[in-house]
Protein backbone atom coordinates (compact mmCIF):
# COMPACT_ATOMS: atom_id res chain seq x y z
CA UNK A 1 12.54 11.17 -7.65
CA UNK A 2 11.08 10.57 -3.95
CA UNK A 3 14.26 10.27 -2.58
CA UNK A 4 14.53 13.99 -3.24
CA UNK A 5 11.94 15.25 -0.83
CA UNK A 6 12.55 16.75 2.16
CA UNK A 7 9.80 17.21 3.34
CA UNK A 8 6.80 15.26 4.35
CA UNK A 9 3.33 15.82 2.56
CA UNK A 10 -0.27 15.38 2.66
CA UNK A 11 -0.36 11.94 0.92
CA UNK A 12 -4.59 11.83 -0.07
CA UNK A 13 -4.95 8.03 -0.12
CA UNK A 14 -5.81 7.67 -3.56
CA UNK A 15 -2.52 5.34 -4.41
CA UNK A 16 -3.68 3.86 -8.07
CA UNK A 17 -0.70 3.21 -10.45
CA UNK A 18 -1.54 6.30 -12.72
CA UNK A 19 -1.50 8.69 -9.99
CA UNK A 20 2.22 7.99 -9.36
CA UNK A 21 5.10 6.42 -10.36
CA UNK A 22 7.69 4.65 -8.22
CA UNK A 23 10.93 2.11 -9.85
CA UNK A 24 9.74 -0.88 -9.54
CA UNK A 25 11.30 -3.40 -6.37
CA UNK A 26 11.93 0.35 -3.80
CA UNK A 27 11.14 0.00 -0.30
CA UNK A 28 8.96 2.88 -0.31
CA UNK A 29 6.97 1.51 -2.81
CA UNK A 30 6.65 -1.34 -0.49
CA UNK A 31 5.61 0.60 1.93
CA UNK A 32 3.07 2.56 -0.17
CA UNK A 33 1.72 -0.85 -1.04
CA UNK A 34 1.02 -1.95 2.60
CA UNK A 35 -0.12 1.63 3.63
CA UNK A 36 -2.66 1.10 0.21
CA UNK A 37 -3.72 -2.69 1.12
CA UNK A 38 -4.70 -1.35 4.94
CA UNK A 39 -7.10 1.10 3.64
CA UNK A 40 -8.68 -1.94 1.01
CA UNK A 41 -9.22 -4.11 4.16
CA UNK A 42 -10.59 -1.44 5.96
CA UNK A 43 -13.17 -0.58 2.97
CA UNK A 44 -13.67 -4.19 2.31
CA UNK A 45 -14.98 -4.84 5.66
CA UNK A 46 -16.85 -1.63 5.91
CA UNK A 47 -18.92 -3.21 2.56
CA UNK A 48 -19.02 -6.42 4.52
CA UNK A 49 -16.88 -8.23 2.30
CA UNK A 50 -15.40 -11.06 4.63
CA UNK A 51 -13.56 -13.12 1.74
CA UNK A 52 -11.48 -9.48 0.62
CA UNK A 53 -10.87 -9.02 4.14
CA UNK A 54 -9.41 -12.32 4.53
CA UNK A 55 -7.73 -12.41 1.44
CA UNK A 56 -5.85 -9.04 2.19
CA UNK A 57 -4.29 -10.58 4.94
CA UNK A 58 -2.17 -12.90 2.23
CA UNK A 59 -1.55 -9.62 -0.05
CA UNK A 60 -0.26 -7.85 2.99
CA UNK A 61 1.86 -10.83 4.45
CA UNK A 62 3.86 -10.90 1.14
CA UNK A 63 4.43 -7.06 0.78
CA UNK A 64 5.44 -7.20 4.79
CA UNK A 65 7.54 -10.41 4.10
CA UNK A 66 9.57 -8.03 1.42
CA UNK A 67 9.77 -4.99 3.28
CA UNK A 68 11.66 -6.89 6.08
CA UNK A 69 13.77 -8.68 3.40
């Protein structure tokens, strides 16, 4: 279904599973997931949360690892 839009959109950030659907193993679901793990690190470290922080650096390593696959 995303493959049929032309054009871009306000995308509000709020990327749980039940606010979309995507086929699972599509790039741009990928991508969604990185775009969605930058905004956890940036909240976890806003809370102060130095072990999310530093485990969303292994979460985002293997969704980066795919993308370039």
């Amino acid at each position: 279904m995303l493959d049929e839009i032309t054009e871009p959109r306000l995308l509000h950030g709020d990327l749980w599973t039940t606010n979309f659907l995507l086929s699972p193993g599509r790039w741009r679901a990928l991508a969604y997931r990185a775009r969605h793990l930058g905004a956890v690190r940036l909240e976890r470290h806003r809370l102060g949360n130095t072990d999310g922080v530093a485990a969303s650096y292994l979460e985002l390593r293997a969704v980066l690892d795919a993308l370039a696959a």
